[in-house]
N, C-alpha and C. Protein backbone atom coordinates (compact mmCIF):
# COMPACT_ATOMS: atom_id res chain seq x y z
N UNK A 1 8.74 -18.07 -26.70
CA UNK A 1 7.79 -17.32 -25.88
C UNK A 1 8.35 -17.14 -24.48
N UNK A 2 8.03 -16.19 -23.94
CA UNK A 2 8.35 -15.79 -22.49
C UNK A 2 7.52 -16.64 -21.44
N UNK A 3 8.87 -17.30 -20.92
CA UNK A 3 7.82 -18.18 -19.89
C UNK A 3 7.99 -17.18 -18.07
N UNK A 4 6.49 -17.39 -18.09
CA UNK A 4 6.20 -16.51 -16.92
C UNK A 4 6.73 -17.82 -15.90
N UNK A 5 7.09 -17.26 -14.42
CA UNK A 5 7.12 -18.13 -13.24
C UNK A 5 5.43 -18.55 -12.71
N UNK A 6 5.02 -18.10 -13.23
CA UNK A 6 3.63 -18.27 -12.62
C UNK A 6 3.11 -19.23 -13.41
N UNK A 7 2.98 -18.60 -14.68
CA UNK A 7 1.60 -19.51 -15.79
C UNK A 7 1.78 -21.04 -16.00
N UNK A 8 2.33 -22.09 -15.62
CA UNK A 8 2.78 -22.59 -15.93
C UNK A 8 1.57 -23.88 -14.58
N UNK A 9 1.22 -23.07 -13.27
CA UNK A 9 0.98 -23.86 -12.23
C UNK A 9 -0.60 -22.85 -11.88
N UNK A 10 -1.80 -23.83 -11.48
CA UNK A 10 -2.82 -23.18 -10.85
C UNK A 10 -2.69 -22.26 -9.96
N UNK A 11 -3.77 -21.10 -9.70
CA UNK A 11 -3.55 -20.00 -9.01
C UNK A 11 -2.12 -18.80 -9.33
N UNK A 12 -1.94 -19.34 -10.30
CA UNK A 12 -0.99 -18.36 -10.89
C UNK A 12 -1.66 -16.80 -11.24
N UNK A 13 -2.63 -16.36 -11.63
CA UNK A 13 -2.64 -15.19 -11.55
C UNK A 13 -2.90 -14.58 -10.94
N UNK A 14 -3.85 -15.28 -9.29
CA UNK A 14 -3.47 -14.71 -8.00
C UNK A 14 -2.17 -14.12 -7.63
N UNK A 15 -1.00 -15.39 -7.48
CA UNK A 15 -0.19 -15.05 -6.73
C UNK A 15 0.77 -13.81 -7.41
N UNK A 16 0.31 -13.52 -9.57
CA UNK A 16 0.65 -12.27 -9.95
C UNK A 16 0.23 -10.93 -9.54
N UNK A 17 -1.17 -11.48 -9.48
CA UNK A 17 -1.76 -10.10 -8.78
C UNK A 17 -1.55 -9.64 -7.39
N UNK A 18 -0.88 -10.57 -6.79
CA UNK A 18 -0.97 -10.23 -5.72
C UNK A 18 0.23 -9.67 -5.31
N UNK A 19 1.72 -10.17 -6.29
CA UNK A 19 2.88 -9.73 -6.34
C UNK A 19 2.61 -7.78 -6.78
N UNK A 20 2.01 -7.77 -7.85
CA UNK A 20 1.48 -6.21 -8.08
C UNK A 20 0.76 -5.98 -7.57
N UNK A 21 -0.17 -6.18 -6.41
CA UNK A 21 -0.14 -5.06 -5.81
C UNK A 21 0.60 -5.02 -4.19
N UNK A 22 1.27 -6.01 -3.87
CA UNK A 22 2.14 -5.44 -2.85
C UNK A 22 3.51 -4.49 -3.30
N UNK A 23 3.68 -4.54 -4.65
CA UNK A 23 5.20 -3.83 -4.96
C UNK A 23 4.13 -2.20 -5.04
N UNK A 24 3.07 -2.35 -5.73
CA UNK A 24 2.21 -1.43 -5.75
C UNK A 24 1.72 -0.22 -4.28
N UNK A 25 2.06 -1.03 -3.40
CA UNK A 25 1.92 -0.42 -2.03
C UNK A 25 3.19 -0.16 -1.95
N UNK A 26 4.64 -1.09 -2.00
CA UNK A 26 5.63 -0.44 -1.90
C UNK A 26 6.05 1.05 -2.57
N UNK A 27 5.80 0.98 -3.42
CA UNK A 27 6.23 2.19 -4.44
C UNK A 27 5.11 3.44 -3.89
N UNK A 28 3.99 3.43 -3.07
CA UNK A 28 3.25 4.58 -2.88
C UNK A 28 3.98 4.67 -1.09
N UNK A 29 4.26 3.81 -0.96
CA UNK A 29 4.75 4.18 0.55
C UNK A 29 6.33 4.70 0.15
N UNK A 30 6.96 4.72 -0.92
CA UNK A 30 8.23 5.16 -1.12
C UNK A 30 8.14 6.42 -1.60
N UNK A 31 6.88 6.78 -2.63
CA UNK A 31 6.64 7.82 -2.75
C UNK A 31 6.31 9.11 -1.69
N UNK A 32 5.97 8.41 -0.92
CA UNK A 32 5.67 9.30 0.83
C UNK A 32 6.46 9.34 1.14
N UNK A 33 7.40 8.65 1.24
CA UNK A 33 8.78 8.81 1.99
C UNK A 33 9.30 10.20 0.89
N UNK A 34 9.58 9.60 -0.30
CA UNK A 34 10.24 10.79 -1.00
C UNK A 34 9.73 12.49 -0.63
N UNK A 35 8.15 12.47 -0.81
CA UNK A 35 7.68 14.06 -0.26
C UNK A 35 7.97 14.46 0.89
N UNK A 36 7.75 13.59 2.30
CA UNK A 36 8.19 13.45 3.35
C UNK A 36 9.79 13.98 3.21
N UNK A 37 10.52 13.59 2.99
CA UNK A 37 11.81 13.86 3.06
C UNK A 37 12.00 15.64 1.90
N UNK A 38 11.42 15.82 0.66
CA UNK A 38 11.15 17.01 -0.05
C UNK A 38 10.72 18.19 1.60
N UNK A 39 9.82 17.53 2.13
CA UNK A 39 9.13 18.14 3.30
C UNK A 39 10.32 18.69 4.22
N UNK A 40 10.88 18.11 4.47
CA UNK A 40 12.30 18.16 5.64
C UNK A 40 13.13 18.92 5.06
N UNK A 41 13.58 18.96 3.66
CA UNK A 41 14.21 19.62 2.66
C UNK A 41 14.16 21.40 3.02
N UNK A 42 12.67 21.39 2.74
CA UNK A 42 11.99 23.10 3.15
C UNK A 42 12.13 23.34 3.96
N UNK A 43 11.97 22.99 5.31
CA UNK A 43 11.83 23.06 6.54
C UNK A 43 13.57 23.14 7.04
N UNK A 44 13.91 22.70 6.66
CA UNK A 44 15.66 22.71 7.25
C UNK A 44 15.75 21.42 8.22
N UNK A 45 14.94 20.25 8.57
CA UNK A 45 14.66 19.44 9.24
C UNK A 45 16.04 18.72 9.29
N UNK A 46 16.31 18.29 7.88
CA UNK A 46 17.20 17.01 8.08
C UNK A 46 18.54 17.72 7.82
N UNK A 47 19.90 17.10 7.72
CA UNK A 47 21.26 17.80 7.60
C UNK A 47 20.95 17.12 6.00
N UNK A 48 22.10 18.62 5.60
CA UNK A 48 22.37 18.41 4.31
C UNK A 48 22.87 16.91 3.65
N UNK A 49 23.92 16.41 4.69
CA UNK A 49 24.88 15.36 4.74
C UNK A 49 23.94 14.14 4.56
N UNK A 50 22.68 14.28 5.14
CA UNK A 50 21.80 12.86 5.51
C UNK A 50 20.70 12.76 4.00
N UNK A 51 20.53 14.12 3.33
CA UNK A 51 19.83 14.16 2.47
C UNK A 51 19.77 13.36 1.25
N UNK A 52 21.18 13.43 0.16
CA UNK A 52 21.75 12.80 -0.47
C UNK A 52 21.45 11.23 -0.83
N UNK A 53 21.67 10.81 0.67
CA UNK A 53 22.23 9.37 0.63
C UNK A 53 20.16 8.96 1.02
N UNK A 54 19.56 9.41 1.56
CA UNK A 54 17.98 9.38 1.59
C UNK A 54 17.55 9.37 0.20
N UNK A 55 18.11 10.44 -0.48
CA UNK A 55 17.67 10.42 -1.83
C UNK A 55 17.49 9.66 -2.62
N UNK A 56 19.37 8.82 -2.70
CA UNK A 56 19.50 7.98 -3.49
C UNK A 56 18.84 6.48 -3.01
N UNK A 57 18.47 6.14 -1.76
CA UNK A 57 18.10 5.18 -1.42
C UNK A 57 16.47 5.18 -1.94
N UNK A 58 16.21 5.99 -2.37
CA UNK A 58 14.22 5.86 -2.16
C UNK A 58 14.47 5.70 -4.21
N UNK A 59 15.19 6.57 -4.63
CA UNK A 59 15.25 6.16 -5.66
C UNK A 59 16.14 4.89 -6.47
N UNK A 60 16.76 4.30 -5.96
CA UNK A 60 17.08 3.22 -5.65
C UNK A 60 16.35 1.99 -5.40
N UNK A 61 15.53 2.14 -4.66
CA UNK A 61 14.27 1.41 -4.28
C UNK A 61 13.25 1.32 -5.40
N UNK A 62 13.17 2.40 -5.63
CA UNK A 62 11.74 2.95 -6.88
C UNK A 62 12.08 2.10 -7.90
N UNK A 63 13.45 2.54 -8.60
CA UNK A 63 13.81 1.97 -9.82
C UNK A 63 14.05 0.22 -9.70
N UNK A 64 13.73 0.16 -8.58
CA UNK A 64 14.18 -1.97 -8.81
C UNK A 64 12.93 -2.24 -8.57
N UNK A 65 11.54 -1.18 -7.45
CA UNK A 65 10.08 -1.80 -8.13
C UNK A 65 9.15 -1.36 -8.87
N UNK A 66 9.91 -0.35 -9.85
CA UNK A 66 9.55 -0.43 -11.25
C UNK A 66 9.55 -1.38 -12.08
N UNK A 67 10.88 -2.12 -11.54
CA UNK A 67 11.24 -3.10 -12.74
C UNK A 67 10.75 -4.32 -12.09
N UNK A 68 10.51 -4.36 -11.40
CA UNK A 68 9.54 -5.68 -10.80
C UNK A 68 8.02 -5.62 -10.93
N UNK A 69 7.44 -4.43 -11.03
CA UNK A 69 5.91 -4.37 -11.85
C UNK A 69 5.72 -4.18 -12.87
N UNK A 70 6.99 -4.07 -13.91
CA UNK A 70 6.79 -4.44 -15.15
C UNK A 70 6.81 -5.52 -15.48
N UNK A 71 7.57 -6.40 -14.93
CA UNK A 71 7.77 -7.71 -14.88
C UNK A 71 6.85 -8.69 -14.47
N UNK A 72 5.81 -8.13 -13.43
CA UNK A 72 4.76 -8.58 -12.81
C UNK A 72 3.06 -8.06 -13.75
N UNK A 73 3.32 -7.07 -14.49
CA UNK A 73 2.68 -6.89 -15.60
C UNK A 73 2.91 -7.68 -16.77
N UNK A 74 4.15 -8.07 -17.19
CA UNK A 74 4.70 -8.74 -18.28
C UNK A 74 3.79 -10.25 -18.14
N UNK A 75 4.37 -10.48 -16.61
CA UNK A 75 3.93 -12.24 -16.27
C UNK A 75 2.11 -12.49 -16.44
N UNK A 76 1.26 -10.65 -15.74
CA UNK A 76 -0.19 -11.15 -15.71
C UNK A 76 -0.16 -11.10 -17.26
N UNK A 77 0.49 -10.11 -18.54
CA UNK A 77 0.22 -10.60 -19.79
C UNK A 77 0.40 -11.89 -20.56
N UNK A 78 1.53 -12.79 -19.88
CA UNK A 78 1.82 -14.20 -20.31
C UNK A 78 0.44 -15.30 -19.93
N UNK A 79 0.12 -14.72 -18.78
CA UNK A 79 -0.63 -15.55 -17.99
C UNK A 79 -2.22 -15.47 -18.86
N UNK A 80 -2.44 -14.57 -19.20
CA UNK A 80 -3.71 -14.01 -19.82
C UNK A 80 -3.64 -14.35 -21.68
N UNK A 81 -2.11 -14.56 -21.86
CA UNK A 81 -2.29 -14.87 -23.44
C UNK A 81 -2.64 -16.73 -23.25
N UNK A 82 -1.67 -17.55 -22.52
CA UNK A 82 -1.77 -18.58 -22.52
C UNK A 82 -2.83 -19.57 -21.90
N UNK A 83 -3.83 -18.56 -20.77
CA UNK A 83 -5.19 -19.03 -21.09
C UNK A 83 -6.24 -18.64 -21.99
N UNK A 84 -5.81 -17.61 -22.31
CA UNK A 84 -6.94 -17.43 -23.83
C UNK A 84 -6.52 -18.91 -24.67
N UNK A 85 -5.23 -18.86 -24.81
CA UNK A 85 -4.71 -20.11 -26.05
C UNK A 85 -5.24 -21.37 -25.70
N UNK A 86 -5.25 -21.91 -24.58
CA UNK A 86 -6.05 -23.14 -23.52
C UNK A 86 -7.61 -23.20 -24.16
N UNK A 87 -7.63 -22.17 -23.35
CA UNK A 87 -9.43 -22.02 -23.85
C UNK A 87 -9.89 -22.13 -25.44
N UNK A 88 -9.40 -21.36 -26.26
CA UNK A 88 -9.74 -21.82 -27.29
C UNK A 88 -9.34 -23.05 -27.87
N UNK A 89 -8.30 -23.90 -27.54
CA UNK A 89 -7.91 -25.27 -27.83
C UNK A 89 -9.15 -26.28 -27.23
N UNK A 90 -9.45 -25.69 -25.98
CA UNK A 90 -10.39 -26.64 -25.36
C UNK A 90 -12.02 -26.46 -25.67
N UNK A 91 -11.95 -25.09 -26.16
CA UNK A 91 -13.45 -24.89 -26.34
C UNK A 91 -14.14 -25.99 -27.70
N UNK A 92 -13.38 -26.60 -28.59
CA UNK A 92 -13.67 -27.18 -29.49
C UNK A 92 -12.90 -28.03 -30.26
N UNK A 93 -12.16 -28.68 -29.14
CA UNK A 93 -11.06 -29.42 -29.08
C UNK A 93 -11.04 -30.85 -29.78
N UNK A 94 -12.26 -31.52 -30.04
CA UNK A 94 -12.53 -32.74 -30.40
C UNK A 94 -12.53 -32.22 -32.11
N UNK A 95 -13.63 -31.39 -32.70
CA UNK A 95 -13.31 -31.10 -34.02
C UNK A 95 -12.01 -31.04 -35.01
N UNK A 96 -10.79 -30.08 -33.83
CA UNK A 96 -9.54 -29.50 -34.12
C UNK A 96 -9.06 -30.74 -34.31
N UNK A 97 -8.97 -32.49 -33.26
CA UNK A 97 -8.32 -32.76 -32.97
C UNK A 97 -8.41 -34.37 -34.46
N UNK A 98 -10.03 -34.36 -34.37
CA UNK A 98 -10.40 -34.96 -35.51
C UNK A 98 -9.63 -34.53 -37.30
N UNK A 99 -10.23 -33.41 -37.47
CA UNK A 99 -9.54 -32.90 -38.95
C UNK A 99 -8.15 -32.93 -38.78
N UNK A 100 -7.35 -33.02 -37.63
CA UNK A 100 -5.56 -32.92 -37.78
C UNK A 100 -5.18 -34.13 -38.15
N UNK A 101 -4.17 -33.71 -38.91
CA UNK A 101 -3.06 -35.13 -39.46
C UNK A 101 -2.47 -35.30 -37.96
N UNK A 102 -1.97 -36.66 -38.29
CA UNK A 102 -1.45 -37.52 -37.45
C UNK A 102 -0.41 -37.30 -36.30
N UNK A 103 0.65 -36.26 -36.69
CA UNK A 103 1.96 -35.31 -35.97
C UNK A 103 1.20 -34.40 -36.08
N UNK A 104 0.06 -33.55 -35.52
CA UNK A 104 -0.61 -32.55 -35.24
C UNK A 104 -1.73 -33.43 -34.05
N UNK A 105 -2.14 -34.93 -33.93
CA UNK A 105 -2.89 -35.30 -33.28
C UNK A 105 -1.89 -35.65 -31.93
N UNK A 106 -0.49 -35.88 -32.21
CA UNK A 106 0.40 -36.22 -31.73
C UNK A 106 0.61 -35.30 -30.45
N UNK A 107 0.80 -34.28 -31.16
CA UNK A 107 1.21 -32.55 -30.14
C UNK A 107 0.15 -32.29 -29.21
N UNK A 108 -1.50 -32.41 -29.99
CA UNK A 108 -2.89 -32.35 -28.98
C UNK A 108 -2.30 -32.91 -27.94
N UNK A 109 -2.35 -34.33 -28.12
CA UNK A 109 -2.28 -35.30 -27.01
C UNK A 109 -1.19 -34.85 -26.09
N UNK A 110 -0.31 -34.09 -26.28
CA UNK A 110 1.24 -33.56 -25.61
C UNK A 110 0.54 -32.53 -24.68
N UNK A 111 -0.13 -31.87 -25.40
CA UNK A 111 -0.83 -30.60 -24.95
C UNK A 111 -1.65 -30.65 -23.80
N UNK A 112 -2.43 -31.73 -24.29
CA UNK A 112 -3.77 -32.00 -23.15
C UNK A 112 -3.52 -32.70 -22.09
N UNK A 113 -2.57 -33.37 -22.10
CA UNK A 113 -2.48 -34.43 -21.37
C UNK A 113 -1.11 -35.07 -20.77
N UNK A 114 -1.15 -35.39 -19.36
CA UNK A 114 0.42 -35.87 -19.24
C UNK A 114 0.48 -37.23 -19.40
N UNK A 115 -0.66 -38.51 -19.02
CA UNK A 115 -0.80 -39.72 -19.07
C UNK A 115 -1.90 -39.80 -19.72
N UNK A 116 -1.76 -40.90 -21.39
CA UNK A 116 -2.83 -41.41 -21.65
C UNK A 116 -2.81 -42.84 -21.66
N UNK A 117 -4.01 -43.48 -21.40
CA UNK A 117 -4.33 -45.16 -20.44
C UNK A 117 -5.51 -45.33 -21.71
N UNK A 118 -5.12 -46.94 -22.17
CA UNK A 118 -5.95 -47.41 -23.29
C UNK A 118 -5.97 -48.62 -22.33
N UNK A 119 -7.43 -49.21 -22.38
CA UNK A 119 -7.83 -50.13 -21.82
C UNK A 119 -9.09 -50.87 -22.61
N UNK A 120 -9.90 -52.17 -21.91
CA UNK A 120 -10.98 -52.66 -22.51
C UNK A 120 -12.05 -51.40 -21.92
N UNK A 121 -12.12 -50.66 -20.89
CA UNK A 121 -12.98 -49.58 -20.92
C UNK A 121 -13.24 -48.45 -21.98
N UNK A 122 -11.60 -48.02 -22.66
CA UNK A 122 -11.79 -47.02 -23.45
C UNK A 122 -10.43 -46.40 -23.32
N UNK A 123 -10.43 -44.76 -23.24
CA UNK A 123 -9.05 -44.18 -23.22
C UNK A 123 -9.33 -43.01 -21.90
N UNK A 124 -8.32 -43.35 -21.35
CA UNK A 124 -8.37 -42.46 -19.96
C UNK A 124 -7.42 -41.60 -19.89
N UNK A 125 -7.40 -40.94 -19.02
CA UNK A 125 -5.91 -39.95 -19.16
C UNK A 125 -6.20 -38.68 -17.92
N UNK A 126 -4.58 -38.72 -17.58
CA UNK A 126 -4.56 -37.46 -16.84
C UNK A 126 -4.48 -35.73 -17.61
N UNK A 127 -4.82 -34.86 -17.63
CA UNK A 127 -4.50 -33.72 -18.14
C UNK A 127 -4.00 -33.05 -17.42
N UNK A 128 -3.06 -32.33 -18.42
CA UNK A 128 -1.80 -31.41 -18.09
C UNK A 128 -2.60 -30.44 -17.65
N UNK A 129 -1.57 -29.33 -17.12
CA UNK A 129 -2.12 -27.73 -16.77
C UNK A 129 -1.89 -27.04 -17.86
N UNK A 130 -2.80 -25.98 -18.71
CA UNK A 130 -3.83 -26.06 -17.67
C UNK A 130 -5.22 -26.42 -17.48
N UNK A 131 -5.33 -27.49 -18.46
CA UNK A 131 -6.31 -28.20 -18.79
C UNK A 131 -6.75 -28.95 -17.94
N UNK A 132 -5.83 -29.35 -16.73
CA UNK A 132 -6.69 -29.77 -15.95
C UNK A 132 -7.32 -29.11 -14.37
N UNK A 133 -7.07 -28.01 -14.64
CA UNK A 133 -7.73 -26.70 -13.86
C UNK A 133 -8.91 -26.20 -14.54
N UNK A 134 -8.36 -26.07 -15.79
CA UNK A 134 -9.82 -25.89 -16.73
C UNK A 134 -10.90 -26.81 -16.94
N UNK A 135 -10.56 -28.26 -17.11
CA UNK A 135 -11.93 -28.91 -17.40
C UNK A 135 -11.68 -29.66 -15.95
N UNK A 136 -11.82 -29.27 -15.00
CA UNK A 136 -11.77 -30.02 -13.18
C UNK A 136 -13.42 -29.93 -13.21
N UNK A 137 -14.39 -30.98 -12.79
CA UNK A 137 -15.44 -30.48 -12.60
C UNK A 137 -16.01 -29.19 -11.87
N UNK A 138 -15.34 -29.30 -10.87
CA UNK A 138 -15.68 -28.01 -10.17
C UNK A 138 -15.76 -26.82 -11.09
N UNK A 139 -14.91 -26.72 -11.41
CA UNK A 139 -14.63 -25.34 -12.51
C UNK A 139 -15.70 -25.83 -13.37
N UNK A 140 -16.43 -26.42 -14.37
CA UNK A 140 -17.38 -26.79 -15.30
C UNK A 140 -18.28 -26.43 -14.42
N UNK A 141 -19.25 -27.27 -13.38
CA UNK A 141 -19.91 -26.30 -12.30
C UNK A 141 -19.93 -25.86 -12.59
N UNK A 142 -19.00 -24.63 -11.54
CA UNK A 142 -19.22 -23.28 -11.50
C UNK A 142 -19.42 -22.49 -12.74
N UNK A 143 -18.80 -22.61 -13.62
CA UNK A 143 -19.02 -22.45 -15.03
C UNK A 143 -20.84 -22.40 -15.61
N UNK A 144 -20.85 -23.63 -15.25
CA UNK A 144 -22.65 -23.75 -15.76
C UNK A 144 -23.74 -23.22 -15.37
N UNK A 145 -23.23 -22.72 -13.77
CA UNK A 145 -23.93 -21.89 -12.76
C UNK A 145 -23.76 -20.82 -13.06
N UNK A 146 -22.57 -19.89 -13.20
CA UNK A 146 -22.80 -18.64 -13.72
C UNK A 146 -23.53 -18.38 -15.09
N UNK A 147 -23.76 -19.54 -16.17
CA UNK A 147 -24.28 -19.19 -17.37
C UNK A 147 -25.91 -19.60 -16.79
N UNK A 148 -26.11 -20.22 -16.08
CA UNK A 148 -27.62 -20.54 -15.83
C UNK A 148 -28.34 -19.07 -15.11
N UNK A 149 -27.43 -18.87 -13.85
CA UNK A 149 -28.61 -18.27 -13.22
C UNK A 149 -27.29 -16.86 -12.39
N UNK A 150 -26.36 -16.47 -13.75
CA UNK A 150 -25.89 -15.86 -13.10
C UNK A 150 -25.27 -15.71 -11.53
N UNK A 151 -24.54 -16.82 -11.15
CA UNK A 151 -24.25 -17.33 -10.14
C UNK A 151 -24.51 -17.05 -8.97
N UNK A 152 -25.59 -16.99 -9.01
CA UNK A 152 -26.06 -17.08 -7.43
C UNK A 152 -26.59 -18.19 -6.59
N UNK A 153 -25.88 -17.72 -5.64
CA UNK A 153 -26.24 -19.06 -4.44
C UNK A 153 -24.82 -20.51 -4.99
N UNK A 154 -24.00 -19.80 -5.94
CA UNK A 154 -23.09 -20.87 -6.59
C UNK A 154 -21.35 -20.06 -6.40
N UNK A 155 -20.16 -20.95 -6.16
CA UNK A 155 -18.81 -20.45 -5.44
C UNK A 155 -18.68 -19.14 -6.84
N UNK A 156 -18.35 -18.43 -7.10
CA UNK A 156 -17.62 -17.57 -7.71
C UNK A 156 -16.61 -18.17 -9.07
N UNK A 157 -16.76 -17.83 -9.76
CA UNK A 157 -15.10 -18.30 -10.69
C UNK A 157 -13.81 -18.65 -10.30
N UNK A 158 -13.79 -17.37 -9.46
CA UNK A 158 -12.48 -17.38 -8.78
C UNK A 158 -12.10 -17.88 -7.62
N UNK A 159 -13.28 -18.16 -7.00
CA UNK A 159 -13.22 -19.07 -5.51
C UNK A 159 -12.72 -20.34 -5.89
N UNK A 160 -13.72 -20.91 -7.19
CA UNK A 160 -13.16 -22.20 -7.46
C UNK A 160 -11.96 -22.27 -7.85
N UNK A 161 -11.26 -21.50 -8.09
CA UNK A 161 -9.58 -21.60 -9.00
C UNK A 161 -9.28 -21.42 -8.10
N UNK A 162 -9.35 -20.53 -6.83
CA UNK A 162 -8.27 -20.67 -5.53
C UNK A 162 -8.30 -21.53 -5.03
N UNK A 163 -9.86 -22.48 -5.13
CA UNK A 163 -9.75 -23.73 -3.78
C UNK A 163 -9.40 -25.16 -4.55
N UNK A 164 -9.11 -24.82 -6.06
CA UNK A 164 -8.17 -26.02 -6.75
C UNK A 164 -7.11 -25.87 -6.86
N UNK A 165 -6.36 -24.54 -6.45
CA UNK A 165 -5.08 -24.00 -6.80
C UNK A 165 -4.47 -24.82 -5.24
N UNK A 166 -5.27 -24.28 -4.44
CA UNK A 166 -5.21 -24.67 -3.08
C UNK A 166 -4.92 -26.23 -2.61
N UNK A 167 -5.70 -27.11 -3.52
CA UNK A 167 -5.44 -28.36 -3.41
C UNK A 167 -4.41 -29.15 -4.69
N UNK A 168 -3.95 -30.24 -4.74
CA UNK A 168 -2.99 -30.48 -5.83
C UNK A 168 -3.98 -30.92 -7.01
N UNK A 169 -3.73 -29.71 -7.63
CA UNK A 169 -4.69 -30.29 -8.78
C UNK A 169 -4.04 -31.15 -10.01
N UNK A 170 -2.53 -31.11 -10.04
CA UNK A 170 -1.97 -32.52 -10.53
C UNK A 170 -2.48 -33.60 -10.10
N UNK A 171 -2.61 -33.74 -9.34
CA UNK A 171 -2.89 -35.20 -8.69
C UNK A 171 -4.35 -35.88 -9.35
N UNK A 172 -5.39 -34.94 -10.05
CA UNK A 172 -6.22 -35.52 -10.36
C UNK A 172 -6.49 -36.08 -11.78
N UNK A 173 -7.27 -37.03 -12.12
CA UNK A 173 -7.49 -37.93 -12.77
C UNK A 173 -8.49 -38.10 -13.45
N UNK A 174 -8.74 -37.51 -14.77
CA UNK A 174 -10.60 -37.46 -14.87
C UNK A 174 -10.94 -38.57 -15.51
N UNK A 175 -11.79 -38.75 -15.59
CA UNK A 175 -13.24 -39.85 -15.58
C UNK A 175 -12.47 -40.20 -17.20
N UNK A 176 -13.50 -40.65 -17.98
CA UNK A 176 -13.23 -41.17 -19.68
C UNK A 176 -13.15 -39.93 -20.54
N UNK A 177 -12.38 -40.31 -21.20
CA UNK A 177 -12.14 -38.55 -22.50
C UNK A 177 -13.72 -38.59 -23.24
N UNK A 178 -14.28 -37.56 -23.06
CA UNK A 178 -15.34 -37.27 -23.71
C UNK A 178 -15.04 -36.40 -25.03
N UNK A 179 -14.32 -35.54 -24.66
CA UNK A 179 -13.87 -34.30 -25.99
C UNK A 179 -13.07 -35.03 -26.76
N UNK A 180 -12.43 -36.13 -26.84
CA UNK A 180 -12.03 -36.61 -28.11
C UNK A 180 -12.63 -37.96 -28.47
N UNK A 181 -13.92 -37.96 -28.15
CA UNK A 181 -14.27 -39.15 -28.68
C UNK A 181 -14.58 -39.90 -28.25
């Protein structure tokens, strides 16, 4: 599978979207330049000599952020397959994790989690990304708030993913595994 630079770390499809649409402004401000210069063309404005090398530079330009918003399209599609795949692992994750043989319970645990801690309390554990952006309380919140009351008066979806993206959300540690048991 194509690993995106992004999907891999929280706030990743911000900082995709945000890569498309600044190349997105580049390419319409290059496009102005190009008519702009078509403009000078008619007019007799610029020397023949200066035209050419204008030309090739705007198209030059174009064609390397073409290929950087495809690429930045490619990454928001990586980014968008591999949290669908998250989400449905997590949406019903204890069932999946129950009916699997043993080297299939093995991989869960790879999946979900970077540290798991067995103690006289129970089984604790840190979760990987992006499971642990996904089940962060905050995000559950906000989550429960938009299904209750259509989120009002409650942070946004996306507020909460920027202001965990924002903080190290490796670093955190959740409470006792509930979804497996």
């Amino acid at each position: 599978m194509l690993q995106s630079r992004y999907s891999d770390r929280p706030g990743a499809r911000k900082e995709a979207e945000d890569e498309q649409r600044h190349l997105t402004a580049e390419k319409t401000k290059l496009t102005n330049q190009r008519k702009k210069l078509l403009d000078a063309i008619y007019t007799g404005a610029v020397p023949m000599d200066l035209i050419a090398g204008e030309q090739q530079r705007i198209t030059d330009q174009l064609t390397t952020i073409e290929g950087r918003l495809n690429a930045a399209t490619t990454e928001l599609d990586v980014i968008e397959t591999n949290l669908t795949r998250a989400l449905d692992l997590a949406r019903d994750c204890y069932t999946a994790y129950a009916a699997a043989e043993p080297r299939l319970r093995r991989l869960f645990n790879q999946a979900f989690f970077t540290h798991l801690y067995i103690d006289e309390d129970g089984i604790h554990g840190e979760y990987a990304e992006p499971f642990a952006t996904l089940l962060d309380d905050n995000v559950l919140d906000a989550g429960r708030a938009i299904q209750e009351n259509g989120g009002h008066g409650a942070p946004s979806m996306a507020e909460t993913l920027n202001r965990i993206a924002d903080n190290d959300a490796n670093a955190k540690t959740p409470g006792a595994l509930g979804a497996f048991g």
